[in-house]
C-alpha atoms as a PDB file:
ATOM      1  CA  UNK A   1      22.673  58.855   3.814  1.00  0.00           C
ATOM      2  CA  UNK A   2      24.329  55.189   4.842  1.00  0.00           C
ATOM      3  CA  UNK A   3      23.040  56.029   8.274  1.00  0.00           C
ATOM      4  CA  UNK A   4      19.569  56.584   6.890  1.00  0.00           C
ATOM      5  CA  UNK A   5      19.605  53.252   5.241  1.00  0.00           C
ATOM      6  CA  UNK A   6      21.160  51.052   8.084  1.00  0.00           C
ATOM      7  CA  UNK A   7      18.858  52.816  10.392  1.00  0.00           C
ATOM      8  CA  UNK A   8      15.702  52.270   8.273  1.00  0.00           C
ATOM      9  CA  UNK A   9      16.871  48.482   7.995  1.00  0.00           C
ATOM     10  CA  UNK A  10      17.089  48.115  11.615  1.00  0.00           C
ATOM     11  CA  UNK A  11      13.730  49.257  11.871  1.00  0.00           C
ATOM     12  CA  UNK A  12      12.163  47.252   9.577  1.00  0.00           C
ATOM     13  CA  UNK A  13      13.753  44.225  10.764  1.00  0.00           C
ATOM     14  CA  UNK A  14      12.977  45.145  14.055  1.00  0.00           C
ATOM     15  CA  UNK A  15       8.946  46.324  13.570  1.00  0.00           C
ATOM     16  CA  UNK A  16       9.123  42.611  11.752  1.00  0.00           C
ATOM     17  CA  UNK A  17      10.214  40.864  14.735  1.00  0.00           C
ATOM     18  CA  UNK A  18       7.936  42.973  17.331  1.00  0.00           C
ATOM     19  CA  UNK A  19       4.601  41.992  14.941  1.00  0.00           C
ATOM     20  CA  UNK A  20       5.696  38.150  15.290  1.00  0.00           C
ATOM     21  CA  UNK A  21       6.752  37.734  11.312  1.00  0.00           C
ATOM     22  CA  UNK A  22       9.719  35.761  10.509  1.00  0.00           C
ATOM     23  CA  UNK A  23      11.119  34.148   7.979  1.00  0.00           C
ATOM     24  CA  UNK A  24       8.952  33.056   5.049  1.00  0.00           C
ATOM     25  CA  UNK A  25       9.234  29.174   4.663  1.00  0.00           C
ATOM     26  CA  UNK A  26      10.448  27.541   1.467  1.00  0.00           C
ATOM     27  CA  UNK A  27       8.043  25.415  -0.461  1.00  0.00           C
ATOM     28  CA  UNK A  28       9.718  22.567   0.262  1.00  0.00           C
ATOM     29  CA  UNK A  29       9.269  23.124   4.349  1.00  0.00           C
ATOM     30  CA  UNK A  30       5.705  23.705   3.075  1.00  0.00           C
ATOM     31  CA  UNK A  31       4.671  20.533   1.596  1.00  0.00           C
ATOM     32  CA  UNK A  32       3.942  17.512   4.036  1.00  0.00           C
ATOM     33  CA  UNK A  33       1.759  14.894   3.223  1.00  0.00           C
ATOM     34  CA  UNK A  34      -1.817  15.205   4.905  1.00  0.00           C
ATOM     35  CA  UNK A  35      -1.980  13.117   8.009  1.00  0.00           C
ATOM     36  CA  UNK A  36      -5.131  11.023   8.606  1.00  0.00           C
ATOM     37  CA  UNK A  37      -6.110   8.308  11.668  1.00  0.00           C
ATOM     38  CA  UNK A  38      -5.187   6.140   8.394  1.00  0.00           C
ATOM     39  CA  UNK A  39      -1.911   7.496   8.314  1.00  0.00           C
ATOM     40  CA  UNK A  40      -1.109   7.167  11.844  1.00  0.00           C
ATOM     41  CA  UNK A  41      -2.585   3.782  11.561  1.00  0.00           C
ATOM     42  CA  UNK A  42       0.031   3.148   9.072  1.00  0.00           C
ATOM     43  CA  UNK A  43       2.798   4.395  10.612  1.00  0.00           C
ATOM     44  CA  UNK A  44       2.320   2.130  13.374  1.00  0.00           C
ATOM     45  CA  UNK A  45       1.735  -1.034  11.373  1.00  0.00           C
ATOM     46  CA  UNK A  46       4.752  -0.045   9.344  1.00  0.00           C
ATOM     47  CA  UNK A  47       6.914  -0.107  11.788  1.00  0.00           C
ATOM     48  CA  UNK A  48       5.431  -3.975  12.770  1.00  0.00           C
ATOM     49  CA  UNK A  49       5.741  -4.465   9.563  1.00  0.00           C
ATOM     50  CA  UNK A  50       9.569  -3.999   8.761  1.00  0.00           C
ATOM     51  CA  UNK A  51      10.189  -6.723  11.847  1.00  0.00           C
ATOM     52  CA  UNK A  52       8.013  -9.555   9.923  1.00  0.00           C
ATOM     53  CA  UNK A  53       9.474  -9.046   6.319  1.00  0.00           C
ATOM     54  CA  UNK A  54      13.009 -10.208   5.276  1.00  0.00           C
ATOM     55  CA  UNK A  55      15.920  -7.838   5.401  1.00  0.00           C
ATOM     56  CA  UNK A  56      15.894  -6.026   2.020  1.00  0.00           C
ATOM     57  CA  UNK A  57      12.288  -6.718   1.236  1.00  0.00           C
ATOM     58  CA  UNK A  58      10.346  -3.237  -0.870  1.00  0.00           C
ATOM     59  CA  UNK A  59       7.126  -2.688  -0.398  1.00  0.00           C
ATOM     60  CA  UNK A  60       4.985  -3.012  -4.433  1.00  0.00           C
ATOM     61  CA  UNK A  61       2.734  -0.541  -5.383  1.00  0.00           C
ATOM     62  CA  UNK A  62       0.065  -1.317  -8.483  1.00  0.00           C
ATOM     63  CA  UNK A  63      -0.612   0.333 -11.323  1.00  0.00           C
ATOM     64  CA  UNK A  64      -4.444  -0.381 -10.523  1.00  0.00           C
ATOM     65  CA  UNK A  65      -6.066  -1.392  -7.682  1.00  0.00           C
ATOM     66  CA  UNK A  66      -6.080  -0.351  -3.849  1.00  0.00           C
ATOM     67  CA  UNK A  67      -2.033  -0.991  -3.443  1.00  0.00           C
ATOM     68  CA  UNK A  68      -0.612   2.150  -3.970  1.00  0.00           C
ATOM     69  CA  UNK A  69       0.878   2.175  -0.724  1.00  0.00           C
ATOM     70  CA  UNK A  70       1.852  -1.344  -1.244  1.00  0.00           C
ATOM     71  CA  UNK A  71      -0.512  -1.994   1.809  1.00  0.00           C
ATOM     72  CA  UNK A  72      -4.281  -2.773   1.443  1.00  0.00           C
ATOM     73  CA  UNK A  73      -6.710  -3.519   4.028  1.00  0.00           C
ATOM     74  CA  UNK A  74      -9.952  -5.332   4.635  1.00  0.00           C
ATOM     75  CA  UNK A  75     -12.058  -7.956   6.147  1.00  0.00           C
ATOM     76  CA  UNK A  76     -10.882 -11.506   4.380  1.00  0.00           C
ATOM     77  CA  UNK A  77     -11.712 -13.713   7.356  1.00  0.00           C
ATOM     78  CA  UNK A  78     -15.212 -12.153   8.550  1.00  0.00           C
ATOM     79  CA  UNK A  79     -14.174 -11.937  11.913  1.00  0.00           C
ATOM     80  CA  UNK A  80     -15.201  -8.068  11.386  1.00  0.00           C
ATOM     81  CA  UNK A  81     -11.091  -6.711  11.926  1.00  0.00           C
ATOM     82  CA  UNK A  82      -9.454  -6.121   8.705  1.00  0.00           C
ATOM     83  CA  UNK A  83      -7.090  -7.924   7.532  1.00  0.00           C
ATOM     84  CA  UNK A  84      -3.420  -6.595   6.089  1.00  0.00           C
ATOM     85  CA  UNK A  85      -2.611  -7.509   2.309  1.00  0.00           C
ATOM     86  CA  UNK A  86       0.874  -6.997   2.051  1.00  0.00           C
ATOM     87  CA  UNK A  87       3.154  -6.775  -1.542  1.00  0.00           C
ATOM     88  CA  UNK A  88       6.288  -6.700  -1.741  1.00  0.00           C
ATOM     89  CA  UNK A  89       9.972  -7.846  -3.535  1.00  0.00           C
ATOM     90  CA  UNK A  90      13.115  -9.213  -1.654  1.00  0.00           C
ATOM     91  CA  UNK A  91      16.317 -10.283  -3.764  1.00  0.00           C
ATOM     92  CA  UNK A  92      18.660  -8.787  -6.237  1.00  0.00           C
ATOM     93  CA  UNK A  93      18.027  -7.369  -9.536  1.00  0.00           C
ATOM     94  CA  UNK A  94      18.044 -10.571 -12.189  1.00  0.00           C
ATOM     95  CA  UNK A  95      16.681 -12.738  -8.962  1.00  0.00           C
ATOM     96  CA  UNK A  96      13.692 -11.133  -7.340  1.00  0.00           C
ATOM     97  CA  UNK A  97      11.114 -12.809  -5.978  1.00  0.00           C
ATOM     98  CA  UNK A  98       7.406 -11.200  -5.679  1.00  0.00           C
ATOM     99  CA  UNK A  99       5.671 -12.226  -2.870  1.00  0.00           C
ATOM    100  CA  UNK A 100       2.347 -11.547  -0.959  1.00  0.00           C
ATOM    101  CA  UNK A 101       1.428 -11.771   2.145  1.00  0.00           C
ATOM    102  CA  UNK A 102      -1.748 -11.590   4.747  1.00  0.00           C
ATOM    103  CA  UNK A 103      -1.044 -10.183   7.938  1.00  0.00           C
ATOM    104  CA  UNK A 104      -3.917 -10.750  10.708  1.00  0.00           C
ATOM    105  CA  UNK A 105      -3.809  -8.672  14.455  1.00  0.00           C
ATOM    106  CA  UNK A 106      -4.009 -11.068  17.134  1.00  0.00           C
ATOM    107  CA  UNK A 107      -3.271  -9.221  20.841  1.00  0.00           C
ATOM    108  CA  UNK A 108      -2.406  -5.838  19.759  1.00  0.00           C
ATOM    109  CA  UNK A 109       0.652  -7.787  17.659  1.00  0.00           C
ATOM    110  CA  UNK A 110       0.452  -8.234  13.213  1.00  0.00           C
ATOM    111  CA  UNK A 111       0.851 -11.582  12.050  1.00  0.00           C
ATOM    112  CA  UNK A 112       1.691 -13.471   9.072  1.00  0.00           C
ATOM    113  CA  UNK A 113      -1.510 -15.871   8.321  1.00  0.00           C
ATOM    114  CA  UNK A 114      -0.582 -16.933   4.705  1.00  0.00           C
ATOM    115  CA  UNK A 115       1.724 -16.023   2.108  1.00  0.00           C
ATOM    116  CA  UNK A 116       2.127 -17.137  -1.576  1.00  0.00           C
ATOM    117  CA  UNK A 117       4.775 -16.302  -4.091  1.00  0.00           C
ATOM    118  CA  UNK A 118       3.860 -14.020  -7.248  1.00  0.00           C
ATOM    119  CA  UNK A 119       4.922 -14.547 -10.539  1.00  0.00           C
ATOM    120  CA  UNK A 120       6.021 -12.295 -13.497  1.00  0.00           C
ATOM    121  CA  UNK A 121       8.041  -9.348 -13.238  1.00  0.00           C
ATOM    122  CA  UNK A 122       5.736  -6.901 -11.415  1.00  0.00           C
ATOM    123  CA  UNK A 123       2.215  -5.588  -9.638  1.00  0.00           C
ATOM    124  CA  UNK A 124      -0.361  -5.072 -12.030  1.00  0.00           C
ATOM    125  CA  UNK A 125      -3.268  -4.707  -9.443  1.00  0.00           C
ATOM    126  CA  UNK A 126      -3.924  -5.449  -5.995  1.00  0.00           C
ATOM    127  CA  UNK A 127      -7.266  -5.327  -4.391  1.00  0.00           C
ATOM    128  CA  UNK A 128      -9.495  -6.608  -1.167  1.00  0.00           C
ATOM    129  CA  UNK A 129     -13.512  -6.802  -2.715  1.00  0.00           C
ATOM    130  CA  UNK A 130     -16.105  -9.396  -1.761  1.00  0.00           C
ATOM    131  CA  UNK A 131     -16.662 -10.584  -5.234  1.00  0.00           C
ATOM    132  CA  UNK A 132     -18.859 -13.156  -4.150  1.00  0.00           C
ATOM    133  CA  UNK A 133     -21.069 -10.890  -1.857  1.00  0.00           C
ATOM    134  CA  UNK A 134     -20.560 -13.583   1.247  1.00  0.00           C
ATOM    135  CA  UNK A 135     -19.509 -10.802   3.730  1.00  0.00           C
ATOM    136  CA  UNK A 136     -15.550 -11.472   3.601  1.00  0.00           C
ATOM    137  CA  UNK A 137     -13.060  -9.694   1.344  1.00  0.00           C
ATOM    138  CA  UNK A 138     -11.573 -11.743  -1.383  1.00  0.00           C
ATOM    139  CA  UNK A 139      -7.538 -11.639  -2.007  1.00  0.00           C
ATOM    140  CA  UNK A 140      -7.252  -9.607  -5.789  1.00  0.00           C
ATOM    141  CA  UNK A 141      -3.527 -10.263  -7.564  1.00  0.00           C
ATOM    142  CA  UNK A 142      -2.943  -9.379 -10.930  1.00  0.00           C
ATOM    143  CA  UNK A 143       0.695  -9.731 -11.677  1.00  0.00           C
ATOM    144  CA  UNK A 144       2.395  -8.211 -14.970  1.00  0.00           C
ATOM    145  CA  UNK A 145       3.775 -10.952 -16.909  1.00  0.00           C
ATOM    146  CA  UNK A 146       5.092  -8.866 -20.495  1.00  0.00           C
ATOM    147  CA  UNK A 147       3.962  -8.788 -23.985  1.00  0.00           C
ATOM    148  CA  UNK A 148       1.027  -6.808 -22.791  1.00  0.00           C
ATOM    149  CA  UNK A 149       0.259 -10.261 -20.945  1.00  0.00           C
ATOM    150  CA  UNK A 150      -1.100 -10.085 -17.156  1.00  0.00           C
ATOM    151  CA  UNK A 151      -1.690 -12.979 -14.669  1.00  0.00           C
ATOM    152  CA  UNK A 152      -4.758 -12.818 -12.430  1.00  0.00           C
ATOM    153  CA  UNK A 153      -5.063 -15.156  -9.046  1.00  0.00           C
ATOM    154  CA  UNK A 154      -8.150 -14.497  -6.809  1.00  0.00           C
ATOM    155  CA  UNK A 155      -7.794 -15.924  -3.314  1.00  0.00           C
ATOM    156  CA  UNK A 156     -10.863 -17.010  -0.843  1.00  0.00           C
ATOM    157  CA  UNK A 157     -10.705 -17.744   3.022  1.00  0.00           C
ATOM    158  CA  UNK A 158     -11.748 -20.946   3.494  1.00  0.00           C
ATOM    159  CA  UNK A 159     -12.046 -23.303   6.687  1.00  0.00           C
ATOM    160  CA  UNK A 160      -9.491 -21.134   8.779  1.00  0.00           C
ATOM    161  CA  UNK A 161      -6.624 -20.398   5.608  1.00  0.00           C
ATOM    162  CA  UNK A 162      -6.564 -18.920   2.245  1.00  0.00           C
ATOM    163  CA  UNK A 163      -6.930 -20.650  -0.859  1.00  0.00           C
ATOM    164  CA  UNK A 164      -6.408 -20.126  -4.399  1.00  0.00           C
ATOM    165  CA  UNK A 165      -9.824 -20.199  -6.495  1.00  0.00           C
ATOM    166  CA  UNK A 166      -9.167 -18.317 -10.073  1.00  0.00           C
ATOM    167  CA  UNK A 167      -6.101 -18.137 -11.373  1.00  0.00           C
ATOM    168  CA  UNK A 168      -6.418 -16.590 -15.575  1.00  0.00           C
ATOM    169  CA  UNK A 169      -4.649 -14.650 -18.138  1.00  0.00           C
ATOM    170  CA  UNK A 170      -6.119 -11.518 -18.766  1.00  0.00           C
ATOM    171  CA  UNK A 171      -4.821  -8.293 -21.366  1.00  0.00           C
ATOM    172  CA  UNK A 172      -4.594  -4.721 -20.925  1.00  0.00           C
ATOM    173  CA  UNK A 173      -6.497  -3.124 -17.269  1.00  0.00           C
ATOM    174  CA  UNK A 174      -9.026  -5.589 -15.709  1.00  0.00           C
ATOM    175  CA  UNK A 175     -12.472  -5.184 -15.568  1.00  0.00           C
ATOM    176  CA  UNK A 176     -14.265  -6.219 -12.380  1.00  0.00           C
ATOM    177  CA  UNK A 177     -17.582  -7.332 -14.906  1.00  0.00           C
ATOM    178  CA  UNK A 178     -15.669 -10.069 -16.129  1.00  0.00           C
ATOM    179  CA  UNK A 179     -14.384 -11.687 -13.455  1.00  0.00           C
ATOM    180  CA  UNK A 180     -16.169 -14.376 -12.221  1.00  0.00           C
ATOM    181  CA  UNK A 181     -18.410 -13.740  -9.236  1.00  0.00           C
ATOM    182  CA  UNK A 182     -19.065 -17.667  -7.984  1.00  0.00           C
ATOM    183  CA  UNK A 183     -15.176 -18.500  -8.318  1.00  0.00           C
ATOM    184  CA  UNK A 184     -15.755 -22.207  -9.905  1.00  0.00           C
ATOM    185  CA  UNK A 185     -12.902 -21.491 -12.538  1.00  0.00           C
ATOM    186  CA  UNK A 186      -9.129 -21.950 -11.619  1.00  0.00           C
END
């Protein structure tokens, strides 16, 4: 009767082997995150981007907004090649320092183009829209400041750099209908 059994296993295993089925993978071995040109755009940038941002620098993700990679792209400069918005934190715990920056590909090769530091304690929402309908992307921060309390700064390019043209308090999620579409208000 053994005999029977370890000769019935052998078989099995072996008929299994013969019709090409193996092993059936884990879950875990199963589950990959989709890959895109995006992604394999990303992967490439990322790597450029780890040699132009300090040692010890993480990447932010919002709540709301495009930056839930902590990397948004778009058009800010109309040159018709998007732009990188980049968001991230360098420093220790009770120090940090929030900081954004706009990378621009000159040559094959990402560049930083401008840079600001944020303020608060975190990444409400980040965002590239053309607000003001002129063809270029405008710079979206909101930046969590407590007590239910946010910090909004919209940035414009203008004459070859960035500059700040709303900077407002706002509560709760923001809504797109109220900010200002002309920018006259900082």
């Amino acid at each position: 009767m053994l005999k029977r059994l370890i000769l019935s296993g052998i078989t099995v295993t072996a008929l299994l082997g013969i019709s090409g089925c193996g092993m059936i993978a884990t879950p875990i071995d199963l589950i990959k995150p989709p890959v895109s040109q995006g992604n394999l755009h990303n992967d490439t940038f990322s790597h450029s981007l780890r040699n132009l941002l300090p040692e010890g620098a993480r990447l932010l993700t919002s709540t709301h907004g495009e930056g839930t990679s902590g990397i948004s792209f778009g058009d800010v400069d109309g040159d018709g090649i998007s732009e990188a918005l980049v968001i991230y934190d360098v420093g220790v715990i009770n120090e940090r320092t929030l900081k954004a920056v706009l990378l621009k590909q000159q040559n094959e090769k990402w560049r930083i183009v401008w840079d600001t530091k944020g303020f608060g304690y975190g990444l409400d929402y980040v965002g590239l829209s053309d607000l003001n309908k002129d063809g270029c992307a405008e710079i979206i921060l909101g930046w969590t400041m407590g007590a239910g309390g946010n910090g909004l700064e919209i940035y414009e390019w203008i004459n070859n750099g960035v500059e700040l043209k709303v900077k407002k308090g706002y509560q709760g999620h923001l809504d797109f209908d109220d900010l200002p579409s002309n920018h006259n208000s900082t």
